[in-house]
PDB file of N, CA and C in Angstrom:
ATOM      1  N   UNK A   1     -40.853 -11.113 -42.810  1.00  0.00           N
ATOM      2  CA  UNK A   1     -40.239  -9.835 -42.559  1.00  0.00           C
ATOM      3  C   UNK A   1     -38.765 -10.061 -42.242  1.00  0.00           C
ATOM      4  N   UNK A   2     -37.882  -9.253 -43.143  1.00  0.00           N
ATOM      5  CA  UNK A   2     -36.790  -9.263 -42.600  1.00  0.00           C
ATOM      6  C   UNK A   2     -35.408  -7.989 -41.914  1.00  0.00           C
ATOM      7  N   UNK A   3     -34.887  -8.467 -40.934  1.00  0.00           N
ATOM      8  CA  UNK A   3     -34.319  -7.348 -40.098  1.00  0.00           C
ATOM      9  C   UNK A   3     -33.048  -7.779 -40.455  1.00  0.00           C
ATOM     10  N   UNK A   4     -32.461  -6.373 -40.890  1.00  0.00           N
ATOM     11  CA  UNK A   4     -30.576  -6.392 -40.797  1.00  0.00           C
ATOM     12  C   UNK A   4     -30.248  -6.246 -39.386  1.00  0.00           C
ATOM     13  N   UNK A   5     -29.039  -6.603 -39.132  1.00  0.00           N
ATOM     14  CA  UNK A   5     -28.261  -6.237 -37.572  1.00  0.00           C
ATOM     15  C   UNK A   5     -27.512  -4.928 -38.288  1.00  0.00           C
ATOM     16  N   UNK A   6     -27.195  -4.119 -37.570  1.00  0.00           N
ATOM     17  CA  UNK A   6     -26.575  -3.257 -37.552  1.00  0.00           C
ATOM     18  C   UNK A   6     -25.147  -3.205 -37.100  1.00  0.00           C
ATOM     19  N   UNK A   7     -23.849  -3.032 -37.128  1.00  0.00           N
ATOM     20  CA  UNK A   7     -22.612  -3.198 -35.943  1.00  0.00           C
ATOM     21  C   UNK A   7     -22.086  -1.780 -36.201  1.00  0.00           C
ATOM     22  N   UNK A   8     -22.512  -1.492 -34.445  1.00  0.00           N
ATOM     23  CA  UNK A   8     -21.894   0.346 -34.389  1.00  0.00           C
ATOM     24  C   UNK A   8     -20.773  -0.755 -33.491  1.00  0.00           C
ATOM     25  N   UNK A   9     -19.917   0.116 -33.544  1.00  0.00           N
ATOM     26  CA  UNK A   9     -18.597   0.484 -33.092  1.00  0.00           C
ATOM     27  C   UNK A   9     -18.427   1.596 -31.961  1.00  0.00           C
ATOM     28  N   UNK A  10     -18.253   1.012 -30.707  1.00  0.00           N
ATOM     29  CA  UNK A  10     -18.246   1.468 -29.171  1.00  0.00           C
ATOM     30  C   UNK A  10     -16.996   2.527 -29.368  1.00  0.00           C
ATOM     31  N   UNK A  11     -17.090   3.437 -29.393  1.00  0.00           N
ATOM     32  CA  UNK A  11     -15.914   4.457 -28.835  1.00  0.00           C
ATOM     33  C   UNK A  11     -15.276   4.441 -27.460  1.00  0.00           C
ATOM     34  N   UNK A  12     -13.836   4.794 -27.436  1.00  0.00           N
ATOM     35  CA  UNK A  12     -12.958   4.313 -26.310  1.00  0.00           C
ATOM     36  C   UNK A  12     -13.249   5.753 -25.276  1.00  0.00           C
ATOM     37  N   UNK A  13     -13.492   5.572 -23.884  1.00  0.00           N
ATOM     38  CA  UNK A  13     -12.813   6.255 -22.954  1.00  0.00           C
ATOM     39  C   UNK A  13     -11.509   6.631 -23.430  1.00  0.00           C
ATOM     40  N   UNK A  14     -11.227   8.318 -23.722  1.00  0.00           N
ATOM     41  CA  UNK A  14     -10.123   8.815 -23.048  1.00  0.00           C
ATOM     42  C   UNK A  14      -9.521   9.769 -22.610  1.00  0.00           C
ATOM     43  N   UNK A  15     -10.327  10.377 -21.566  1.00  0.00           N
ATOM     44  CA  UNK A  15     -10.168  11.140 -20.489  1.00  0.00           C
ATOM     45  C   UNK A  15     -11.652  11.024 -19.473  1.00  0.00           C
ATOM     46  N   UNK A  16     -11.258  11.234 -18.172  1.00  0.00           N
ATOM     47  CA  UNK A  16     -12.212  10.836 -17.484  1.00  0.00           C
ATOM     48  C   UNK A  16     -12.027  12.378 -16.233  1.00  0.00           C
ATOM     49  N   UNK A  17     -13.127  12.754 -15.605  1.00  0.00           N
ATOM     50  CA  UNK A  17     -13.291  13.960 -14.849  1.00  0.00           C
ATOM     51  C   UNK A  17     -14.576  13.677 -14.049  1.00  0.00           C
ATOM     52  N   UNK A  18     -14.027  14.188 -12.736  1.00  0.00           N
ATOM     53  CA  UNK A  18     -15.188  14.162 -11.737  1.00  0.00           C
ATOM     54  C   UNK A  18     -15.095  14.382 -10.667  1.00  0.00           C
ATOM     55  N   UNK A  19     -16.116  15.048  -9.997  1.00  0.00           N
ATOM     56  CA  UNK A  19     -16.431  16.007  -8.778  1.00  0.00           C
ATOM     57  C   UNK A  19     -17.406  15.786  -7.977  1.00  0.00           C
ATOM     58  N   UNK A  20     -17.806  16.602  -6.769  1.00  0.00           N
ATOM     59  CA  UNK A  20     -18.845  16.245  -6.228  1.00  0.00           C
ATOM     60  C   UNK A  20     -20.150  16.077  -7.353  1.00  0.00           C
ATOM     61  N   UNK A  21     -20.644  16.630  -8.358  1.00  0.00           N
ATOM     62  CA  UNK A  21     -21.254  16.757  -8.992  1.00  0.00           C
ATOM     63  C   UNK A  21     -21.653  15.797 -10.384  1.00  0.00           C
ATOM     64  N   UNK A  22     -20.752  15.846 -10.884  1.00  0.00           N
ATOM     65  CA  UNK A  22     -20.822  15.174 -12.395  1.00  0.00           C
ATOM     66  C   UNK A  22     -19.543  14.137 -12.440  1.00  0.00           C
ATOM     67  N   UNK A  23     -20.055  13.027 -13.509  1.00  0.00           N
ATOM     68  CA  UNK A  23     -19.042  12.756 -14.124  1.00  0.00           C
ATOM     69  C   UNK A  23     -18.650  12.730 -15.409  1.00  0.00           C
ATOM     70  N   UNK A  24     -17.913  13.264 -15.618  1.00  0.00           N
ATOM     71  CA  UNK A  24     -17.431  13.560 -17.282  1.00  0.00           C
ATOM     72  C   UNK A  24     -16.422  12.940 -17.992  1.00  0.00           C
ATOM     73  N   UNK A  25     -16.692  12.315 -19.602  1.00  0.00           N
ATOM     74  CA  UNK A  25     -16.088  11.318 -20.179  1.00  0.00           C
ATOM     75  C   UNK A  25     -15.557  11.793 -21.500  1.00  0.00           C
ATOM     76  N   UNK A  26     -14.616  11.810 -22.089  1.00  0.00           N
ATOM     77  CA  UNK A  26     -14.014  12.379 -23.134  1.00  0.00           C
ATOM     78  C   UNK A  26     -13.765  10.964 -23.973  1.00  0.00           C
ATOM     79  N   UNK A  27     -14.764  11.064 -25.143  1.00  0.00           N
ATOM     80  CA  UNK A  27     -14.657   9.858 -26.373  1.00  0.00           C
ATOM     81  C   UNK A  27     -13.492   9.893 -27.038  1.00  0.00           C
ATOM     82  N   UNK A  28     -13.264   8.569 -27.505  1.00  0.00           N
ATOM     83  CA  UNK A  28     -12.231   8.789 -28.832  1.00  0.00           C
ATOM     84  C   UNK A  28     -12.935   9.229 -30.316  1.00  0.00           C
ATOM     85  N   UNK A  29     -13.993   9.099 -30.199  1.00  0.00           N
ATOM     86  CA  UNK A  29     -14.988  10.100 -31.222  1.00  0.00           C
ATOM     87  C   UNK A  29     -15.064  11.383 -31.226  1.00  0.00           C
ATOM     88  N   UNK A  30     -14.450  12.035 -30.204  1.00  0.00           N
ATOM     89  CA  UNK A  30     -14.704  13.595 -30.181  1.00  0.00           C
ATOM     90  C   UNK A  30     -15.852  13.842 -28.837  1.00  0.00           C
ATOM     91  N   UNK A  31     -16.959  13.225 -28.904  1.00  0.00           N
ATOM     92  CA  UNK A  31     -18.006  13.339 -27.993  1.00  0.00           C
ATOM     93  C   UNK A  31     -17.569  13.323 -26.324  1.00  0.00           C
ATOM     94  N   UNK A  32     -18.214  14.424 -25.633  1.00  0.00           N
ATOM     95  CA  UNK A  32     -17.843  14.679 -24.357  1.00  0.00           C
ATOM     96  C   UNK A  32     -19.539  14.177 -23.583  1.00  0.00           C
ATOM     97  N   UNK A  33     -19.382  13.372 -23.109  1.00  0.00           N
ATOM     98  CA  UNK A  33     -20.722  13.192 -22.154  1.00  0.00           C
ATOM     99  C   UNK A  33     -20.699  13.432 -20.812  1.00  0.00           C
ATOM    100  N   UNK A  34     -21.273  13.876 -20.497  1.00  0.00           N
ATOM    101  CA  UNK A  34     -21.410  14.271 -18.595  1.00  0.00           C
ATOM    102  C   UNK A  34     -23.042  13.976 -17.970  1.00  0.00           C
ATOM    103  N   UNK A  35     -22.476  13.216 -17.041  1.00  0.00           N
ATOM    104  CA  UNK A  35     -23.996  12.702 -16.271  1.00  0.00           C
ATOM    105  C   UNK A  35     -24.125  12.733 -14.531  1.00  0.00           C
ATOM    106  N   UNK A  36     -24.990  13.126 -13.643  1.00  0.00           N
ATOM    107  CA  UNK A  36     -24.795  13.474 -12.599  1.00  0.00           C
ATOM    108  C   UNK A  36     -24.033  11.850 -11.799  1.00  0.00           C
ATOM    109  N   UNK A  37     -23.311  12.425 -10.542  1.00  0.00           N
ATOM    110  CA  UNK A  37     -22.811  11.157 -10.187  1.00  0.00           C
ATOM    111  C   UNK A  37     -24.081  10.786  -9.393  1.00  0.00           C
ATOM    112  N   UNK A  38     -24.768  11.158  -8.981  1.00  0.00           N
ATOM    113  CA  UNK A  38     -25.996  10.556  -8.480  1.00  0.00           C
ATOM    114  C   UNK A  38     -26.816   9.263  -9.127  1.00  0.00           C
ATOM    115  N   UNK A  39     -26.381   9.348 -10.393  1.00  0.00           N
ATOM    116  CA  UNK A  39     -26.975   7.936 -10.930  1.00  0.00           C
ATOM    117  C   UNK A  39     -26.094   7.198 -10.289  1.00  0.00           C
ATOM    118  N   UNK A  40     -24.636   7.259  -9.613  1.00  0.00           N
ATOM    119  CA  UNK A  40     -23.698   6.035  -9.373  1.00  0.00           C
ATOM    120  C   UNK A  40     -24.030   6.562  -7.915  1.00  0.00           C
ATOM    121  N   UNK A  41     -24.554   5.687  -7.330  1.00  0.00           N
ATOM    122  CA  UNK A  41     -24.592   5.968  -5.420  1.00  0.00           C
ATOM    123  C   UNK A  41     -23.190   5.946  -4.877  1.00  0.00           C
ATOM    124  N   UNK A  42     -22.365   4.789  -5.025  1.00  0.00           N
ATOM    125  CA  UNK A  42     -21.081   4.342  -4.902  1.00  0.00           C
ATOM    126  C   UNK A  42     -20.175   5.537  -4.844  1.00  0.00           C
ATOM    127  N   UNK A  43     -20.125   6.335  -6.092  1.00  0.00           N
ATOM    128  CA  UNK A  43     -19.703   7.551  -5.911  1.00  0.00           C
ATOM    129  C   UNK A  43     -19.869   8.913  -5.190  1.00  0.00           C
ATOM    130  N   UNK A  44     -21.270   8.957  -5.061  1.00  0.00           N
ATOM    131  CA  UNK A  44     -21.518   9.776  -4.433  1.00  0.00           C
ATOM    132  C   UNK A  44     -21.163   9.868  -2.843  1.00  0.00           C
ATOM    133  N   UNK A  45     -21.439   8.233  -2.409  1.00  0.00           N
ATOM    134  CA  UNK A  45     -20.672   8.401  -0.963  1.00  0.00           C
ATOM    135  C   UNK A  45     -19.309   8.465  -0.970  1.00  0.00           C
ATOM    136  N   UNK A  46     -18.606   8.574  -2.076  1.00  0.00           N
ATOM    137  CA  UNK A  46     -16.928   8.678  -1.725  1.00  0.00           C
ATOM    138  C   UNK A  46     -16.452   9.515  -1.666  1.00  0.00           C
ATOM    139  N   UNK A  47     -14.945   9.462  -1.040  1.00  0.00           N
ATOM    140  CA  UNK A  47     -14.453  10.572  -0.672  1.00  0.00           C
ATOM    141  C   UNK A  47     -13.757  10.753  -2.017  1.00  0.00           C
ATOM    142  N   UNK A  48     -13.394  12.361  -1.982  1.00  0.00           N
ATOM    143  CA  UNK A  48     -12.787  12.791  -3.096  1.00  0.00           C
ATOM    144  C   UNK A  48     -11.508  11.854  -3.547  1.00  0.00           C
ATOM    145  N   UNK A  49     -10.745  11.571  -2.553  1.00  0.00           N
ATOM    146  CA  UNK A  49      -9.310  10.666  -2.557  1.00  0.00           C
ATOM    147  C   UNK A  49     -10.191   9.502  -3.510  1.00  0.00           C
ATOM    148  N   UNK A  50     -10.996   8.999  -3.347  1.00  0.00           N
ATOM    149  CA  UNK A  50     -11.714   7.749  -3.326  1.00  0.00           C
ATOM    150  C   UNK A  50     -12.064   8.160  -5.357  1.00  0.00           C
ATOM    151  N   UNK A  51     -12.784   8.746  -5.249  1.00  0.00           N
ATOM    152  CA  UNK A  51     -13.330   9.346  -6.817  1.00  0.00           C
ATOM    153  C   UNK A  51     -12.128   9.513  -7.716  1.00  0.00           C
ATOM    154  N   UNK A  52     -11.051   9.895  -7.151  1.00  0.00           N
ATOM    155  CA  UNK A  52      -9.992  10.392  -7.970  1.00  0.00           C
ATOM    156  C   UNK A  52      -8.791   8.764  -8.538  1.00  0.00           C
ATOM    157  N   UNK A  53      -9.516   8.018  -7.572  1.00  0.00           N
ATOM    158  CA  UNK A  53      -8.273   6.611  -7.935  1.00  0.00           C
ATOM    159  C   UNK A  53      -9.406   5.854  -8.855  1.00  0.00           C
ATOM    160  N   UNK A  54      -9.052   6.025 -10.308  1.00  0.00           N
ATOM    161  CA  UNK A  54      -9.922   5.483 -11.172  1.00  0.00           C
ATOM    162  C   UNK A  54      -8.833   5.040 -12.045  1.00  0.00           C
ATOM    163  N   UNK A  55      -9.246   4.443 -12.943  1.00  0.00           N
ATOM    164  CA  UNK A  55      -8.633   3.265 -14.101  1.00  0.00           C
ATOM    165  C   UNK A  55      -9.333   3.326 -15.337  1.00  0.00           C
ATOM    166  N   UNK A  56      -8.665   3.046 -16.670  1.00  0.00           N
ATOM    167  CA  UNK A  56      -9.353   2.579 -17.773  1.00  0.00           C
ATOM    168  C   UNK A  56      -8.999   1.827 -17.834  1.00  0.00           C
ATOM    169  N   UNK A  57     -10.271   0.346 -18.024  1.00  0.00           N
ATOM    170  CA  UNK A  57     -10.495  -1.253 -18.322  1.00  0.00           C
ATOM    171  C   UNK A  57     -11.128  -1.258 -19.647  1.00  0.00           C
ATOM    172  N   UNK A  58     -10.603  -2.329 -20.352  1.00  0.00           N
ATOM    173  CA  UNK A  58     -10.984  -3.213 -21.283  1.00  0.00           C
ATOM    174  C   UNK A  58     -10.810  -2.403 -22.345  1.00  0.00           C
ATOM    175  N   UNK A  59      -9.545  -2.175 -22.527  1.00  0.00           N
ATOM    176  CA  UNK A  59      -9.045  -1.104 -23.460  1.00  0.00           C
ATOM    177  C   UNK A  59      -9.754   0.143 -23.782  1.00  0.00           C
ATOM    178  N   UNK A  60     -10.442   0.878 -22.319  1.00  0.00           N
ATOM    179  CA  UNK A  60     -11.255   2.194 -22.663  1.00  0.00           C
ATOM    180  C   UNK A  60     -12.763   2.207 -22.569  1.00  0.00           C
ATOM    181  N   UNK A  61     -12.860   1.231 -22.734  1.00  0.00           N
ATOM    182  CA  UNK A  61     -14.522   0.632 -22.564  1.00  0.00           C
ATOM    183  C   UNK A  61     -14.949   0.614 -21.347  1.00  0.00           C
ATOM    184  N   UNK A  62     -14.410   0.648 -20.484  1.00  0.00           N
ATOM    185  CA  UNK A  62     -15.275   0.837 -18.697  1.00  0.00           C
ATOM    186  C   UNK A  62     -14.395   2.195 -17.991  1.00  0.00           C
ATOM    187  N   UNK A  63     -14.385   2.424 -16.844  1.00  0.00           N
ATOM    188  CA  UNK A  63     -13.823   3.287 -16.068  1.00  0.00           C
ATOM    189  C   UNK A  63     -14.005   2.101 -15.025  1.00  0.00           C
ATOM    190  N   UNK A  64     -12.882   2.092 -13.888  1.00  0.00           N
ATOM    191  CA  UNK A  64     -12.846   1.018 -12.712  1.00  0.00           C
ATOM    192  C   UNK A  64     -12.625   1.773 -11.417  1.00  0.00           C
ATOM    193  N   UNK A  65     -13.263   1.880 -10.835  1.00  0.00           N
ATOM    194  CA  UNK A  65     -12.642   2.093  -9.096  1.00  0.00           C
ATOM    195  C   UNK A  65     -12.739   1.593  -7.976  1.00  0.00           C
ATOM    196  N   UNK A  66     -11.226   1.182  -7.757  1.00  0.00           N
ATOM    197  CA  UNK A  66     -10.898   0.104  -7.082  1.00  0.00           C
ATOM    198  C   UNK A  66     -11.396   0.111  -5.537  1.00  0.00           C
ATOM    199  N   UNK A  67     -10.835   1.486  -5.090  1.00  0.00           N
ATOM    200  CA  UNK A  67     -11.493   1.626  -3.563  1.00  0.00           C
ATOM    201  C   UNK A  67     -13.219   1.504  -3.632  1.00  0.00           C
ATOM    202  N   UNK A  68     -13.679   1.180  -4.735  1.00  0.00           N
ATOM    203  CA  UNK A  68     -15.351   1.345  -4.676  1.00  0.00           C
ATOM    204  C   UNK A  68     -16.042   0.132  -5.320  1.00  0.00           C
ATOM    205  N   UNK A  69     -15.054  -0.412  -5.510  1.00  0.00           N
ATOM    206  CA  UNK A  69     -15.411  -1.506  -6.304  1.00  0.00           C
ATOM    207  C   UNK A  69     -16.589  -1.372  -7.540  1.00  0.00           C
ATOM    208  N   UNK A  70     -16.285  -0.383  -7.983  1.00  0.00           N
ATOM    209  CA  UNK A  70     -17.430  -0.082  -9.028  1.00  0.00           C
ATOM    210  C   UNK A  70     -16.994   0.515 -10.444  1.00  0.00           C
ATOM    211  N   UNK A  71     -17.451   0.055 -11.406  1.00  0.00           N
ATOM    212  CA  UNK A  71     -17.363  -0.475 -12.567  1.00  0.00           C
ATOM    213  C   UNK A  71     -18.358   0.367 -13.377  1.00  0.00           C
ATOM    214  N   UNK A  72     -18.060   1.348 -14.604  1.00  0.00           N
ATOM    215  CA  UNK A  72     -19.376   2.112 -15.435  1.00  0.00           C
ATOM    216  C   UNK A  72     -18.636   1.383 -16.742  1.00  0.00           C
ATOM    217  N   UNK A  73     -19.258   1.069 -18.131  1.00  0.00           N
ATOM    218  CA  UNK A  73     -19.034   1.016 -18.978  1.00  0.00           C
ATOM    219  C   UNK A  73     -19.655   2.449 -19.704  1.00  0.00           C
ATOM    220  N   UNK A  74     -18.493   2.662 -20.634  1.00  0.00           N
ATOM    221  CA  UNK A  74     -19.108   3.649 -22.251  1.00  0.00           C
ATOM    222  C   UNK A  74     -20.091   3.582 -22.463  1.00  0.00           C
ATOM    223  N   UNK A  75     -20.643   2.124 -22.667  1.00  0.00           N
ATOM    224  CA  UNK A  75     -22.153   1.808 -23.350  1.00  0.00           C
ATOM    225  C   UNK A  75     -23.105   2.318 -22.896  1.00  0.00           C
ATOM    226  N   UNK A  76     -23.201   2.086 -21.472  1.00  0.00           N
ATOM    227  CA  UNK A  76     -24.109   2.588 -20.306  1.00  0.00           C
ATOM    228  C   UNK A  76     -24.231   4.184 -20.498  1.00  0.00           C
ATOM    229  N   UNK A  77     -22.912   4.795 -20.316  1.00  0.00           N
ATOM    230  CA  UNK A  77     -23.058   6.361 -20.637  1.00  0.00           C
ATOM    231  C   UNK A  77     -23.609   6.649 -21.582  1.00  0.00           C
ATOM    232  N   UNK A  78     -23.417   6.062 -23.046  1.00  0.00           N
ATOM    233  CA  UNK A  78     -23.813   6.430 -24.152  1.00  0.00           C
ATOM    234  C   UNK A  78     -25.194   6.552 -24.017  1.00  0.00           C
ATOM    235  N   UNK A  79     -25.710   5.171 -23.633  1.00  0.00           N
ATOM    236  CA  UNK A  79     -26.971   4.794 -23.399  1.00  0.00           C
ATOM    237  C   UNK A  79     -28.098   5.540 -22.484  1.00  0.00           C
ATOM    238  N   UNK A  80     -27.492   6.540 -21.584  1.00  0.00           N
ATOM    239  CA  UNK A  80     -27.849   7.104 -20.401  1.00  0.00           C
ATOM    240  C   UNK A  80     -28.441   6.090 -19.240  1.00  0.00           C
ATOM    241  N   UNK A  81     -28.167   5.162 -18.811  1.00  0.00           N
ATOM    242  CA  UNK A  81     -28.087   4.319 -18.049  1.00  0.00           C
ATOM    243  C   UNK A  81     -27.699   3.997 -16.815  1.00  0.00           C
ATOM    244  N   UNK A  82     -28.187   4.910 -15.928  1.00  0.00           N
ATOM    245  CA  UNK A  82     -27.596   4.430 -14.173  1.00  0.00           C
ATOM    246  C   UNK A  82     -27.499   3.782 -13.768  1.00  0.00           C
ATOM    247  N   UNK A  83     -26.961   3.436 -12.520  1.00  0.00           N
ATOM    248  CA  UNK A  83     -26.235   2.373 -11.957  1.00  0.00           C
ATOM    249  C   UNK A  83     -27.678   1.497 -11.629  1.00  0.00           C
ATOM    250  N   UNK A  84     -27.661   0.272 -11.927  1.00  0.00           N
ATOM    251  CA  UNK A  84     -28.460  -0.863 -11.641  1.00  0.00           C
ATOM    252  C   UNK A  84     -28.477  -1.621 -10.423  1.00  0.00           C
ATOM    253  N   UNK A  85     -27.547  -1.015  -9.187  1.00  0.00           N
ATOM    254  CA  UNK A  85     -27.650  -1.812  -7.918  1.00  0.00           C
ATOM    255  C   UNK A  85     -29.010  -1.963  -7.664  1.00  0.00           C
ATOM    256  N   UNK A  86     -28.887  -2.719  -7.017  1.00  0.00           N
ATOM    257  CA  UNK A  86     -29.791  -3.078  -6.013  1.00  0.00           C
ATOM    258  C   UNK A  86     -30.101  -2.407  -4.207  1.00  0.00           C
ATOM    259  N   UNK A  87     -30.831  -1.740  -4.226  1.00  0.00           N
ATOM    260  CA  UNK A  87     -30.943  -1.053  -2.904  1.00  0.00           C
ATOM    261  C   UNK A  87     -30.262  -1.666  -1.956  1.00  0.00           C
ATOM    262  N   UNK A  88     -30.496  -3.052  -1.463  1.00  0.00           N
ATOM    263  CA  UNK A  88     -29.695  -4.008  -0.817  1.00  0.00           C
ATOM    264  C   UNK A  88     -28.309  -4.123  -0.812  1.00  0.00           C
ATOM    265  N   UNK A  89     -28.032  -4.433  -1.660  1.00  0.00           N
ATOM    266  CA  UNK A  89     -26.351  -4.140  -2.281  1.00  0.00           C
ATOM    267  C   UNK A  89     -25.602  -2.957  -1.403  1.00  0.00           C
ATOM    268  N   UNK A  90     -26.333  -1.700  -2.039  1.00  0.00           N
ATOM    269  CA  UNK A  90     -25.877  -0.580  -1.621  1.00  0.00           C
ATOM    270  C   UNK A  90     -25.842  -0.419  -0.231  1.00  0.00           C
ATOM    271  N   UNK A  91     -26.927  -0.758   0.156  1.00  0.00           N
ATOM    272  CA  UNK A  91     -26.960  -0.708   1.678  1.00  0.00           C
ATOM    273  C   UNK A  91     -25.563  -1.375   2.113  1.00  0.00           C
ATOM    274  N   UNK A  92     -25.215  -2.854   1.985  1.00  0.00           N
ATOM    275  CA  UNK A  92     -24.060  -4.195   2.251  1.00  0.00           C
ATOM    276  C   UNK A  92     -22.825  -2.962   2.272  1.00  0.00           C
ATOM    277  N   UNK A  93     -22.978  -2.416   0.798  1.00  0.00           N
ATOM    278  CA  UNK A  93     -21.879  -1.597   0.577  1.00  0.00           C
ATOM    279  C   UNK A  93     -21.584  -0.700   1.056  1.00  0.00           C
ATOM    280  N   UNK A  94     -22.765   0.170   1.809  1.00  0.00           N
ATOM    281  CA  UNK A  94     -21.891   1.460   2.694  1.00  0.00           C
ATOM    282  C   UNK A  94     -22.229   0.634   4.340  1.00  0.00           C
ATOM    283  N   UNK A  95     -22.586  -0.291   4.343  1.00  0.00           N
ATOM    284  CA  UNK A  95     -22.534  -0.634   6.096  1.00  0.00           C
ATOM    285  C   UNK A  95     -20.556  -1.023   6.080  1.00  0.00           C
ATOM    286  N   UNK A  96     -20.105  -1.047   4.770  1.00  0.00           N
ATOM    287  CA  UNK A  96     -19.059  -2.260   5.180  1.00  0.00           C
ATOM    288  C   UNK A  96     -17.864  -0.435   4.566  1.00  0.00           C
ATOM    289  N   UNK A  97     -18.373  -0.202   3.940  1.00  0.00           N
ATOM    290  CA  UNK A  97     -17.426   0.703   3.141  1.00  0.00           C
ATOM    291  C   UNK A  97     -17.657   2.403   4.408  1.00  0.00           C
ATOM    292  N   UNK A  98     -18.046   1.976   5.554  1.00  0.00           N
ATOM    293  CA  UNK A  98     -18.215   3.052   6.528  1.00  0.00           C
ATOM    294  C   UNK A  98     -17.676   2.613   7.645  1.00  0.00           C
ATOM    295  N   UNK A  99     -17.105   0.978   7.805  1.00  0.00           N
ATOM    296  CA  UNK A  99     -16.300   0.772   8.415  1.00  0.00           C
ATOM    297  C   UNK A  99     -14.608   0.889   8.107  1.00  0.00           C
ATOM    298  N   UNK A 100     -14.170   0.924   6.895  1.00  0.00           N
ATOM    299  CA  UNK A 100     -12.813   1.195   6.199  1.00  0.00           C
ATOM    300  C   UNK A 100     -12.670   2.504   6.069  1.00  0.00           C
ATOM    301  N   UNK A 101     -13.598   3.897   6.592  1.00  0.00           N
ATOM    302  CA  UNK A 101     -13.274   5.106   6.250  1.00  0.00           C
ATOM    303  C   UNK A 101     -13.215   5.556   8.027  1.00  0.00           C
TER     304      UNK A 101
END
């Protein structure tokens, strides 16, 4: 039996939006995706100041935030894919990220 590979081509982040609620991603394909921030815990405990200092990495391919140290790729969105912490983690992360606020 034989299988072809396929090569899709990742569309770039470019525009990014978000609120207590959602976060919303504007493709270089045209495609607008929006997914609750509740899949990202990280976000959800931040403060608005905090949500709003974001970045595009790896030429469009991730969103970065620095005060949160947290990282979404395109793929993941595309994919519908929430954040993969680890309960533990998260915990580390708001015992330490509730002392800097």
């Amino acid at each position: 039996m034989n299988f072809s590979t396929i090569e899709i081509e990742t569309p770039d982040i470019v525009q990014v939006a978000i609120n207590e609620e959602d976060l919303t991603v504007e493709l270089s394909d045209g495609r607008t995706i929006t997914v609750p921030i509740a899949w990202f815990p990280r976000l959800v405990h931040a403060t608005e100041r905090e949500r709003a200092n974001w970045r595009l990495i790896a030429g469009g391919k991730g969103i970065h935030w620095p005060d949160l140290d947290e990282d979404i790729s395109v793929q993941a969105l595309i994919l519908g894919k929430p954040s993969q912490e680890s309960p533990e983690s998260l915990k580390k992360w708001l015992d330490s990220h509730k002392k800097k606020t």
